[in-house]
C-alpha atoms as a PDB file:
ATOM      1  CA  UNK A   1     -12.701   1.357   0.545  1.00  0.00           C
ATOM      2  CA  UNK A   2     -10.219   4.142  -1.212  1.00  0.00           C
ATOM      3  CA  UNK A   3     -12.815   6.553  -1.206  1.00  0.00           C
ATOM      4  CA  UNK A   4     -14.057   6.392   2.194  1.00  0.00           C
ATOM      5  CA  UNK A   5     -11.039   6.465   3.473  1.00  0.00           C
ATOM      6  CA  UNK A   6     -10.393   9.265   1.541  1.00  0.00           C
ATOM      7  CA  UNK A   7     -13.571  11.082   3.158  1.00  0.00           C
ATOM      8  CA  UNK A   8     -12.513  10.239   6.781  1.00  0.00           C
ATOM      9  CA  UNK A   9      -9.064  11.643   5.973  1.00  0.00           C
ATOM     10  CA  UNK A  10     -10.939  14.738   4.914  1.00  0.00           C
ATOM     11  CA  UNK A  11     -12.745  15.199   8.429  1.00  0.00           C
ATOM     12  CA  UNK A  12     -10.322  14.296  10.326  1.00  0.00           C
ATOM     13  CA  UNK A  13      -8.080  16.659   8.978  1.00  0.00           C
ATOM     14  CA  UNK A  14     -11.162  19.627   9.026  1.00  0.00           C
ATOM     15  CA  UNK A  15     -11.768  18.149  13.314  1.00  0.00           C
ATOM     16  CA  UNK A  16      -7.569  18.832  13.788  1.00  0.00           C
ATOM     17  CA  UNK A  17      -7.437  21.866  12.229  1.00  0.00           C
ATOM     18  CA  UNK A  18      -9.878  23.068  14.733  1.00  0.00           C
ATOM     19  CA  UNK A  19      -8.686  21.598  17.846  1.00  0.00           C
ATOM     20  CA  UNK A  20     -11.109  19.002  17.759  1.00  0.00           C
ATOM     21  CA  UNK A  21      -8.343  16.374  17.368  1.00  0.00           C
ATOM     22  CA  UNK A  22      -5.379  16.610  19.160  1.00  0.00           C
ATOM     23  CA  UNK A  23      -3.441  14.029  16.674  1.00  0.00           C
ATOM     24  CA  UNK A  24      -3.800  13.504  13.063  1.00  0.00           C
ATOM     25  CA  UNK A  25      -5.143   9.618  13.151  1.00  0.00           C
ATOM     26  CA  UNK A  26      -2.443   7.754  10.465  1.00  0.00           C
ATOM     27  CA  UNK A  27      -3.810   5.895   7.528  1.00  0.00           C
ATOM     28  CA  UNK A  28      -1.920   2.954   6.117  1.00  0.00           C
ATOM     29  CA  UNK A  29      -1.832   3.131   2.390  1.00  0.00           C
ATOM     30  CA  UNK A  30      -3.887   0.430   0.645  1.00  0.00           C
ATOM     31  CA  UNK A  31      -1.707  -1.470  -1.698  1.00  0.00           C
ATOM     32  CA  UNK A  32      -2.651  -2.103  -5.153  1.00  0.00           C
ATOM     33  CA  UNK A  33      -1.195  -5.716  -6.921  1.00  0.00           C
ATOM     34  CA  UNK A  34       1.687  -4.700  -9.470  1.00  0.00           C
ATOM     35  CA  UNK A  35      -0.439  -5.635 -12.217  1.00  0.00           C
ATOM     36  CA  UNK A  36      -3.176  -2.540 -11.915  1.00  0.00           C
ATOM     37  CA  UNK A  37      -0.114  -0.172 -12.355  1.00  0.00           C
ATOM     38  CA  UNK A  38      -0.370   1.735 -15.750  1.00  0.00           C
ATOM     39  CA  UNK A  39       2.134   2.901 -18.555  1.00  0.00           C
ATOM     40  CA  UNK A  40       2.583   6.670 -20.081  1.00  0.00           C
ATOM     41  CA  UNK A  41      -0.108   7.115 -22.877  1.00  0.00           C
ATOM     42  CA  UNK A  42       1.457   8.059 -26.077  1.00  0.00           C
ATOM     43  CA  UNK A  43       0.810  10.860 -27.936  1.00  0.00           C
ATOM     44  CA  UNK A  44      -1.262   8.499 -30.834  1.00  0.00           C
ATOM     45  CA  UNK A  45      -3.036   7.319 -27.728  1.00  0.00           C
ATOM     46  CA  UNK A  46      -3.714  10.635 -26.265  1.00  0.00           C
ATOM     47  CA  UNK A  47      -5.245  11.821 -29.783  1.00  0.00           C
ATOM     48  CA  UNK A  48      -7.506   8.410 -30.052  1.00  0.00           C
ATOM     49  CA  UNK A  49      -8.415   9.710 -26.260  1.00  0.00           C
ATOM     50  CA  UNK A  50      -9.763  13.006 -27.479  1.00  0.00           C
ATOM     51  CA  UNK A  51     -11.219  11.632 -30.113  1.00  0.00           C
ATOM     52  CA  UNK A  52     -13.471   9.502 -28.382  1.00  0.00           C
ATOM     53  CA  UNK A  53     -14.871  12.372 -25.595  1.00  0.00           C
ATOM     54  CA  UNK A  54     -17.842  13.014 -27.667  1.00  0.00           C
ATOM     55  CA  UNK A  55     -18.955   9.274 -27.427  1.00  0.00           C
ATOM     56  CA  UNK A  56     -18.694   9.219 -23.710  1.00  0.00           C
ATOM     57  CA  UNK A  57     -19.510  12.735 -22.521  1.00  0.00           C
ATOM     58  CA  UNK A  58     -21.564  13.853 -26.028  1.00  0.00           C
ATOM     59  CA  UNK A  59     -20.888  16.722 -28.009  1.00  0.00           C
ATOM     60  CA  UNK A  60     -22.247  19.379 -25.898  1.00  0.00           C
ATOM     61  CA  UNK A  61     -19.910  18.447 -22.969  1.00  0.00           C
ATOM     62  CA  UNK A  62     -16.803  17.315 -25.186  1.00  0.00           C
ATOM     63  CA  UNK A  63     -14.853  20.436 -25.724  1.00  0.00           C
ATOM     64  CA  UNK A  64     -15.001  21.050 -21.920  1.00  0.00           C
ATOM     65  CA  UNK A  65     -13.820  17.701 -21.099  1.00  0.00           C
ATOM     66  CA  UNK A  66     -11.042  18.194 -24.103  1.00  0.00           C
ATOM     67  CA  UNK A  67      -9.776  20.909 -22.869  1.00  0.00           C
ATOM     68  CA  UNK A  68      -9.087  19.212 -19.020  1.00  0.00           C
ATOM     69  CA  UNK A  69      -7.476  15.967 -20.865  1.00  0.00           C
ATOM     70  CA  UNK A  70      -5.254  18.562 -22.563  1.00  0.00           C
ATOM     71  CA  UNK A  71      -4.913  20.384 -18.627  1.00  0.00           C
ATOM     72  CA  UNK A  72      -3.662  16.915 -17.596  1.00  0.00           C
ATOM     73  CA  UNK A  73      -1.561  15.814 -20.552  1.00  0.00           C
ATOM     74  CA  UNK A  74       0.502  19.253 -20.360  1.00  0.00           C
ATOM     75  CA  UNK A  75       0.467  19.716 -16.581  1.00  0.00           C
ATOM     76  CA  UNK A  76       1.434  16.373 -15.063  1.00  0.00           C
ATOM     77  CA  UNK A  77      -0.915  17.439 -11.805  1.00  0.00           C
ATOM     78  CA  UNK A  78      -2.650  14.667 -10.018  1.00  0.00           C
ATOM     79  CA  UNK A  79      -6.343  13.922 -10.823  1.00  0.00           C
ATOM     80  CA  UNK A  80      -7.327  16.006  -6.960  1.00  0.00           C
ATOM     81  CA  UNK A  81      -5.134  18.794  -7.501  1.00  0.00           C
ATOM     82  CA  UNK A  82      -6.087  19.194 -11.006  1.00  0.00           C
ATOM     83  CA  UNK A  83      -9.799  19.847  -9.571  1.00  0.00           C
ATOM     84  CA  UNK A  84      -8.828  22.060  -6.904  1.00  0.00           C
ATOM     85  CA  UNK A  85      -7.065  24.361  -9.514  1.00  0.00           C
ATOM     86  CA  UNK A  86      -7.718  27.920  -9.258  1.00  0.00           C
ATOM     87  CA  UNK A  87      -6.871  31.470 -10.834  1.00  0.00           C
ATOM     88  CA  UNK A  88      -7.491  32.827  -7.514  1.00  0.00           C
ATOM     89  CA  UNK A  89      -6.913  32.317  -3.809  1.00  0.00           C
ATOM     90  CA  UNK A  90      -9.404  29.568  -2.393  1.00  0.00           C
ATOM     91  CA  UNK A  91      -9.535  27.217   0.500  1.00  0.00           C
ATOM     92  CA  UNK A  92      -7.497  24.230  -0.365  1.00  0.00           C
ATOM     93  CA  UNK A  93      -6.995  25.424  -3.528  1.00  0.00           C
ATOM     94  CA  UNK A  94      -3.580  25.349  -6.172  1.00  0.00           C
ATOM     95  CA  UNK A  95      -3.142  28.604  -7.308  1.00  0.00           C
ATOM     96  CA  UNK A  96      -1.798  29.759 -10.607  1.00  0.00           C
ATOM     97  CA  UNK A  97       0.738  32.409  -9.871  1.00  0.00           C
ATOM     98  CA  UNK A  98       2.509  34.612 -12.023  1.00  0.00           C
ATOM     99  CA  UNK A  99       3.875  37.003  -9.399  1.00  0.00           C
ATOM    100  CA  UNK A 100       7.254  35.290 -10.627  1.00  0.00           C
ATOM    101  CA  UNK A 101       9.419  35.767 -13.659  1.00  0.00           C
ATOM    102  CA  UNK A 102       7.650  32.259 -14.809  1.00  0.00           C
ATOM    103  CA  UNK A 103       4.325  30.841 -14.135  1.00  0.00           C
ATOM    104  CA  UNK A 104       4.311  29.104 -11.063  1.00  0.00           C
ATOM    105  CA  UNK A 105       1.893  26.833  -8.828  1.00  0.00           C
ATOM    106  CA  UNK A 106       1.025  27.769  -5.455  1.00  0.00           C
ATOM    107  CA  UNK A 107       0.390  25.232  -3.439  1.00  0.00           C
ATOM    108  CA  UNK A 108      -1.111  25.451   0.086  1.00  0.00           C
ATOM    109  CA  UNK A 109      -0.598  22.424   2.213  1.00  0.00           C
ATOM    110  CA  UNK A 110      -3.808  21.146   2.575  1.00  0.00           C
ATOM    111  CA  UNK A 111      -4.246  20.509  -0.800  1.00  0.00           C
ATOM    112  CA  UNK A 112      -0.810  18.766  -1.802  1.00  0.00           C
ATOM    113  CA  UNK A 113      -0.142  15.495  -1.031  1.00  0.00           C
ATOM    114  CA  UNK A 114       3.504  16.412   0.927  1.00  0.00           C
ATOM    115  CA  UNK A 115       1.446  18.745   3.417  1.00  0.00           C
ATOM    116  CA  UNK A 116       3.793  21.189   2.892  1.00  0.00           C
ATOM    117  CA  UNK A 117       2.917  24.705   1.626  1.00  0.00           C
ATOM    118  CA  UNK A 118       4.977  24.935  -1.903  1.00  0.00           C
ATOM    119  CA  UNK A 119       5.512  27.239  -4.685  1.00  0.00           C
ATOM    120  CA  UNK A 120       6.890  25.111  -7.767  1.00  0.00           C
ATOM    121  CA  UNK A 121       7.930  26.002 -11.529  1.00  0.00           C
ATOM    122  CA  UNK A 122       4.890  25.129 -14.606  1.00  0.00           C
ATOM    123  CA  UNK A 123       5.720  23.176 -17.422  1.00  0.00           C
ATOM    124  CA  UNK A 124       5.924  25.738 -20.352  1.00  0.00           C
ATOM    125  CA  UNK A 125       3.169  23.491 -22.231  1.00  0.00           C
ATOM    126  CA  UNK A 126       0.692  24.204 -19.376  1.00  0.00           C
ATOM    127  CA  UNK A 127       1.420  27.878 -19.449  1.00  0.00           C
ATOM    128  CA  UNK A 128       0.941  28.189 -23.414  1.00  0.00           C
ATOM    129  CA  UNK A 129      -2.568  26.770 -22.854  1.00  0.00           C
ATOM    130  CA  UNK A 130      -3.475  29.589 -20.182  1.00  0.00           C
ATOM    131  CA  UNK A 131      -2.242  32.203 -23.293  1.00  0.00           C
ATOM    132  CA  UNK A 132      -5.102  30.845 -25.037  1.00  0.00           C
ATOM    133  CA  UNK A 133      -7.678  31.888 -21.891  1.00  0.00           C
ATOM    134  CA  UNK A 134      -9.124  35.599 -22.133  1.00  0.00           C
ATOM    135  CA  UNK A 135      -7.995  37.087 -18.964  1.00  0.00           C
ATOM    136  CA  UNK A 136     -11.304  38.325 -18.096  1.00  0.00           C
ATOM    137  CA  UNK A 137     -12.082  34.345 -17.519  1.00  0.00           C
ATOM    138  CA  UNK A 138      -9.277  33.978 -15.121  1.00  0.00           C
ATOM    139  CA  UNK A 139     -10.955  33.252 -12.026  1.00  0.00           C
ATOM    140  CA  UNK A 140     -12.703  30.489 -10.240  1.00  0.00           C
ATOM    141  CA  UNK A 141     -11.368  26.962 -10.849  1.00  0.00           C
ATOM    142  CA  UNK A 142      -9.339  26.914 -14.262  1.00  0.00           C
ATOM    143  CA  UNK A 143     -11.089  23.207 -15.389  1.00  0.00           C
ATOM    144  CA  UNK A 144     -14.731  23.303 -15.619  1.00  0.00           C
ATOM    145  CA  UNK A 145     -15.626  20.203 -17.558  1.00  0.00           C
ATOM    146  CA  UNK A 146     -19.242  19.931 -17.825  1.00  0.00           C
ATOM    147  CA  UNK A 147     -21.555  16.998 -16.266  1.00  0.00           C
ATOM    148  CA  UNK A 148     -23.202  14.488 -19.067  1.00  0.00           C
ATOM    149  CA  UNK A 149     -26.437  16.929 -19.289  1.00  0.00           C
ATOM    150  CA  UNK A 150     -23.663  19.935 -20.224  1.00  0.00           C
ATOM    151  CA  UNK A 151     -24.519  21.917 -17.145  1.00  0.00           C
ATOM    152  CA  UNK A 152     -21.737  23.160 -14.804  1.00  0.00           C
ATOM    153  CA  UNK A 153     -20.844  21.521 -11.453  1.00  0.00           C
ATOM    154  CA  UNK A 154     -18.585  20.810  -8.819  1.00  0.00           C
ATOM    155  CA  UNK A 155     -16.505  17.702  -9.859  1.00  0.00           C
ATOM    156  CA  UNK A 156     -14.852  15.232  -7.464  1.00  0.00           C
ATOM    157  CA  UNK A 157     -12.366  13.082  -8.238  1.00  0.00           C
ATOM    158  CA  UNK A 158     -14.378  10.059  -7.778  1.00  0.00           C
ATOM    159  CA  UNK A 159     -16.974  11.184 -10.348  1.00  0.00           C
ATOM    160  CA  UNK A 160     -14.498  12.655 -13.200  1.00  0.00           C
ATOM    161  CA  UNK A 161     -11.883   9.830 -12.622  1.00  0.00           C
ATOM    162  CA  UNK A 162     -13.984   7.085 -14.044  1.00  0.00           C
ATOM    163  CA  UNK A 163     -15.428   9.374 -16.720  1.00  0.00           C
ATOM    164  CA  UNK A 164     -11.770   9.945 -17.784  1.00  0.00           C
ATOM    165  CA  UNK A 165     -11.260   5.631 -17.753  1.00  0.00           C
ATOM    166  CA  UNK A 166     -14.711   5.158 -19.796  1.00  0.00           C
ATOM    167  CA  UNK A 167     -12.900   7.905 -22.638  1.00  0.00           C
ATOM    168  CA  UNK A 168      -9.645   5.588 -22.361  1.00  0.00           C
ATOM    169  CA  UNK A 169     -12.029   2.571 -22.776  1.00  0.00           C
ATOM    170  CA  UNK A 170     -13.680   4.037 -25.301  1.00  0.00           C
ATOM    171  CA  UNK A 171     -10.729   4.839 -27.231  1.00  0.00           C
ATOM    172  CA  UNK A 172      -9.355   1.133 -26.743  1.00  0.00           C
ATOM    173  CA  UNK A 173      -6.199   1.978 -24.777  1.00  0.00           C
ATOM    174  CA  UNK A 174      -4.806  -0.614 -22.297  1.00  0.00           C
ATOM    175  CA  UNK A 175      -2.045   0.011 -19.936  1.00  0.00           C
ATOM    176  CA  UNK A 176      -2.231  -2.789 -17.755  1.00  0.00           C
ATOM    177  CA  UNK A 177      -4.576  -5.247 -16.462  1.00  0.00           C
ATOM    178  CA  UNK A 178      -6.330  -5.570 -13.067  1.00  0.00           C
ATOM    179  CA  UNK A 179      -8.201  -8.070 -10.525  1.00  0.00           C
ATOM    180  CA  UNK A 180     -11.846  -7.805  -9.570  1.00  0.00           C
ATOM    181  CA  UNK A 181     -13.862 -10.380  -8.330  1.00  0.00           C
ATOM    182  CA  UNK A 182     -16.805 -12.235 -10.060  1.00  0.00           C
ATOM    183  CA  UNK A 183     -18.908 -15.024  -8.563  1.00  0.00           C
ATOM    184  CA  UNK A 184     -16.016 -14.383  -5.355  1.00  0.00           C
ATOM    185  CA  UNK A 185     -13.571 -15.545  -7.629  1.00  0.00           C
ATOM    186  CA  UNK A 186     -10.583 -13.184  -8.707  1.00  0.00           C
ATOM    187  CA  UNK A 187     -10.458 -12.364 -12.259  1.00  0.00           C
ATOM    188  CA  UNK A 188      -7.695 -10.388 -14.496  1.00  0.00           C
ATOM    189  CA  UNK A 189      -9.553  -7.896 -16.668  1.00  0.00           C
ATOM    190  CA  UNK A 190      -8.078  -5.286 -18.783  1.00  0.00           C
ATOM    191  CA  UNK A 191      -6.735  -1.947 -16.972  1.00  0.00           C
ATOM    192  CA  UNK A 192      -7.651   1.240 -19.509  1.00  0.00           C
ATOM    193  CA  UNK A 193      -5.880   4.580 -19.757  1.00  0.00           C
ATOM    194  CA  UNK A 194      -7.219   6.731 -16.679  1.00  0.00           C
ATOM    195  CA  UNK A 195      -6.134  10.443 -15.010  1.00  0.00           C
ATOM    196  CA  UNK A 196      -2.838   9.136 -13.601  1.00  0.00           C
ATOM    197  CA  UNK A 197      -1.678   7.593 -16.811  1.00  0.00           C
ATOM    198  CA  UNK A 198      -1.538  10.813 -18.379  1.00  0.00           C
ATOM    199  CA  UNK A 199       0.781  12.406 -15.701  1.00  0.00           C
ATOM    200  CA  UNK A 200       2.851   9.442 -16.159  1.00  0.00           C
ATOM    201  CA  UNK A 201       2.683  10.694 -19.916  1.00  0.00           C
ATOM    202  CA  UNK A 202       3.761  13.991 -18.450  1.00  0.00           C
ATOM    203  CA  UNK A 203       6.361  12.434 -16.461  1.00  0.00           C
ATOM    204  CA  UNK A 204       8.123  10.298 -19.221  1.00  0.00           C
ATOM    205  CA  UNK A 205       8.541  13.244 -21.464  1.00  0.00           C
ATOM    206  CA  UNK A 206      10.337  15.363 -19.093  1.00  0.00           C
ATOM    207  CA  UNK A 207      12.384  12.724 -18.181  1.00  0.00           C
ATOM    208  CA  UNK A 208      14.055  13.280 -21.297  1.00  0.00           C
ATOM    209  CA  UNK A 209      14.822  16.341 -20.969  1.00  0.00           C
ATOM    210  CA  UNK A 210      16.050  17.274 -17.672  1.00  0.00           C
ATOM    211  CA  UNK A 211      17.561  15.698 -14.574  1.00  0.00           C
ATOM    212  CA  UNK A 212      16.457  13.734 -11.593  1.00  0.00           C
ATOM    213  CA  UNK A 213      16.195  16.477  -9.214  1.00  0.00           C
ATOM    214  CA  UNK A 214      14.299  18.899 -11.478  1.00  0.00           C
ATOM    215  CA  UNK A 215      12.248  16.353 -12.660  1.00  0.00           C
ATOM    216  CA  UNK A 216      11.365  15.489  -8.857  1.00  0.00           C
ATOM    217  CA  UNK A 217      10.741  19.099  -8.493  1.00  0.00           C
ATOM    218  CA  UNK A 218       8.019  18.821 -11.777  1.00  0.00           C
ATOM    219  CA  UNK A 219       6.718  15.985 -10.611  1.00  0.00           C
ATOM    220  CA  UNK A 220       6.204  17.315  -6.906  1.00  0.00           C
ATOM    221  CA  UNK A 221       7.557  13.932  -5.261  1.00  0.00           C
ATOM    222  CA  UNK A 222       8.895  14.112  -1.782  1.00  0.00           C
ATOM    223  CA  UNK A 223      11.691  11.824  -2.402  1.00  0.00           C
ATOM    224  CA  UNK A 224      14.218  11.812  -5.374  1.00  0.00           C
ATOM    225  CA  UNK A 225      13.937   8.057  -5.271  1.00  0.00           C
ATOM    226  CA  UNK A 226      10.591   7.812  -6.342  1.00  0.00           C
ATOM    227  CA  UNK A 227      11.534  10.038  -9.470  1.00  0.00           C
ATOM    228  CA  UNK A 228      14.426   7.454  -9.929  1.00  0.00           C
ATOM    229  CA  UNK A 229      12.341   4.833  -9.188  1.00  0.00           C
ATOM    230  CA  UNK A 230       9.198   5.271 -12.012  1.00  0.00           C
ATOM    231  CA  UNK A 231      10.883   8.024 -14.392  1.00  0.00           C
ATOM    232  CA  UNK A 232      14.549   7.796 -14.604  1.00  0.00           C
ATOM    233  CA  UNK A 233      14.648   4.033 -14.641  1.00  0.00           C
ATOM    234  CA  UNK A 234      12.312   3.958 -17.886  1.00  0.00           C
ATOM    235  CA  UNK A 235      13.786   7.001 -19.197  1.00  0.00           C
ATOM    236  CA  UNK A 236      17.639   4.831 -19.348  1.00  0.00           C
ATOM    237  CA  UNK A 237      15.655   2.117 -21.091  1.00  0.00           C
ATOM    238  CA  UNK A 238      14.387   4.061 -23.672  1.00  0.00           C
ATOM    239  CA  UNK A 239      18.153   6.151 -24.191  1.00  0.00           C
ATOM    240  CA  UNK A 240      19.329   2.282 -24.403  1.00  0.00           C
ATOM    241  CA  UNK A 241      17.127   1.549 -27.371  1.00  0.00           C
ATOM    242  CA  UNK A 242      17.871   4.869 -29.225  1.00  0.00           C
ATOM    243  CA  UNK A 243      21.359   4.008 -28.441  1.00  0.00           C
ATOM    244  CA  UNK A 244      21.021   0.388 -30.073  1.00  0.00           C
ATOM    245  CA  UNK A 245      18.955   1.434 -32.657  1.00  0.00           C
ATOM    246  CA  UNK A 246      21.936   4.172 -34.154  1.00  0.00           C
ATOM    247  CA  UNK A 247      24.774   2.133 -33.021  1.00  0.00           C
ATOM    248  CA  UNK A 248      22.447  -0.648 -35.367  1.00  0.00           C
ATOM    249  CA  UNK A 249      22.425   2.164 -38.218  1.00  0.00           C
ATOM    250  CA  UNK A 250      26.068   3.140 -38.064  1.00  0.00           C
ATOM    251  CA  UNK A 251      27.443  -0.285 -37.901  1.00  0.00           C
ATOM    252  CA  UNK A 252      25.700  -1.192 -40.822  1.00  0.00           C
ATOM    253  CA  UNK A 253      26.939   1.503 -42.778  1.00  0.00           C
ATOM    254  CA  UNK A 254      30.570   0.473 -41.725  1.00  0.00           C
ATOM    255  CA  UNK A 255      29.943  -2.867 -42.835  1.00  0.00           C
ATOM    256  CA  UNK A 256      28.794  -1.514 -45.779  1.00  0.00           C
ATOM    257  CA  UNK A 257      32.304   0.036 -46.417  1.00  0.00           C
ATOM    258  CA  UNK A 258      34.488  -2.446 -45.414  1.00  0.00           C
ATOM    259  CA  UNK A 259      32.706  -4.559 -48.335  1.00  0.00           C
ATOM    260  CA  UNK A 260      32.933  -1.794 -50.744  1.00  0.00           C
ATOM    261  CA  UNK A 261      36.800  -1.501 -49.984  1.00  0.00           C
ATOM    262  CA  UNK A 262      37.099  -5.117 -50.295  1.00  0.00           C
ATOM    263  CA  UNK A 263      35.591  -5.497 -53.514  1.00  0.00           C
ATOM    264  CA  UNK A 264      37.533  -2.853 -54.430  1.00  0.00           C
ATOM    265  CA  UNK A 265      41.159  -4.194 -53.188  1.00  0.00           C
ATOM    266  CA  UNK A 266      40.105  -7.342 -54.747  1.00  0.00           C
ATOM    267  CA  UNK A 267      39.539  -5.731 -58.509  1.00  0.00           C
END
C-alpha cells in the first residue's frame, strides 16, 4: 500500500507541476504499530553489516554495496534522497555542493521531504569519504551499488531497501519486532536492521555532540520537536548512564578512603 501510494504521489505531483492539477491531492500518512520502529545500529553492528554484503549481494557486487552502507552510516540521508544523490545538477536530484567554505547539500524541493528548496551543512564524515573519490568520477549519482548480476542500474528505493534488510538479516541484527499476517492471523516476527536504522545511527551520534537546533538542521526535520522527540530524549538517557556509571566509580573510590582513614584512626 506504501509504495503505491508513493507512485500516485509521484504523478500527481508531475500532473500539478504542469497545470494538470489545480491542487496537490493530500495523503494521510499510514501509521506503523510502535513495535516496527527500530533502534540506532551500533558501530559492532554496522561492521557485522558489512561483513555480511558478500553473502547477500556476492562478491562482485559487495564493495559497491559497502561503499553506500558506509554513504548511509556517515551521511544520515534518508534511503530516497540517498538514491537521488548527485555530483551534478539533475531533476529531483540532491546535489553535492562545495561552492561554500564547507561541503554542503543542495536540495531542490521536489526531492526533500519538507518541499522546500534547501541548502544544508555535511557531516564532516560524509565529506572525508568524497576525498577518497577521484574527481574525474564526480558526476552522475554519487551511489552506484550494483544489481545481484554486478551490472549497473537505476535503483529505487523499494528494490535497494529490502536488499539493505536481507544484509541486516544476514548479519543477525534486530532492532525491533513487527506484525504480518499468516493464515489471516497477526503474528510478531523479528524487525532487522534496514536503511533508516542507520540514519538513526547517524542521528544518535550527533546527538552527542551538538545541540537540538543544529542537530534538527543535520537531520533535515521540519520541526525541532521531532529532533527532541527521537534524538535528544535518548541522547539524556544515555548522558544519565555515563553520569551513573562515574558517579558509581567515584563514590566507590571515596568509600574506599573513608575506610582507609578509619583503619587508620583506629591503629
Amino acid at each position: 500500500m506504501a509504495r503505491h501510494l508513493r507512485q500516485l504521489k509521484v504523478a500527481f505531483r508531475w500532473a500539478h507541476r504542469q497545470g494538470l492539477l489545480l491542487k496537490l491531492p493530500e495523503f494521510d500518512r499510514i501509521k506503523q504499530s510502535k513495535g516496527a520502529r527500530g533502534r540506532a545500529v551500533s558501530g559492532e553492528e554496522f561492521d557485522r553489516m558489512l561483513a555480511a554484503v558478500p553473502k547477500v549481494v556476492g562478491e562482485a557486487a559487495a564493495e559497491s554495496w559497502k561503499s553506500y552502507l558506509k554513504g548511509l552510516d556517515a551521511s544520515g540521508l534518508r534511503l530516497t534522497e540517498s538514491l537521488v544523490l548527485r555530483w551534478d545538477d539533475g531533476p529531483d536530484a540532491i546535489v553535492v555542493d562545495y561552492s561554500q567554505r564547507h561541503p554542503m547539500l543542495r536540495i531542490d524541493a521536489s526531492a526533500e521531504k519538507a518541499n522546500t528548496h534547501r541548502l544544508l551543512p555535511m557531516a564532516p564524515e560524509f565529506a572525508e569519504l568524497f576525498d577518497t573519490v577521484p574527481k574525474e568520477a564526480r558526476r552522475g549519482r554519487v551511489f552506484h551499488p550494483l544489481n545481484r548480476d554486478a551490472l549497473p542500474y537505476s535503483p529505487s528505493r523499494d528494490a535497494v531497501g529490502p536488499i539493505i534488510s536481507q544484509i541486516g538479516e544476514k548479519a543477525g541484527i534486530i532492532v525491533g519486532e513487527r506484525t504480518k499476517l499468516e493464515d489471516g492471523k497477526p503474528v510478531k516476527v523479528a524487525k532487522f536492521a534496514s536503511a533508516h536504522d542507520l540514519r538513526r545511527s547517524f542521528g544518535f551520534r550527533w546527538s552527542r555532540r551538538v545541540m537540538p537546533p543544529v542537530l534538527k538542521e543535520l537531520m533535515r526535520h521540519t520541526d525541532v520537536s521531532t529532533t527532541m522527540k527521537f534524538y535528544v530524549g535518548v541522547n539524556a538517557q544515555a548522558t544519565a548512564d555515563e553520569l551513573w556509571r562515574v558517579a558509581g566509580s567515584n563514590l566507590g573510590s571515596r568509600d574506599a578512603k573513608e575506610r582507609c582513614v578509619e583503619e587508620e584512626q583506629s591503629t
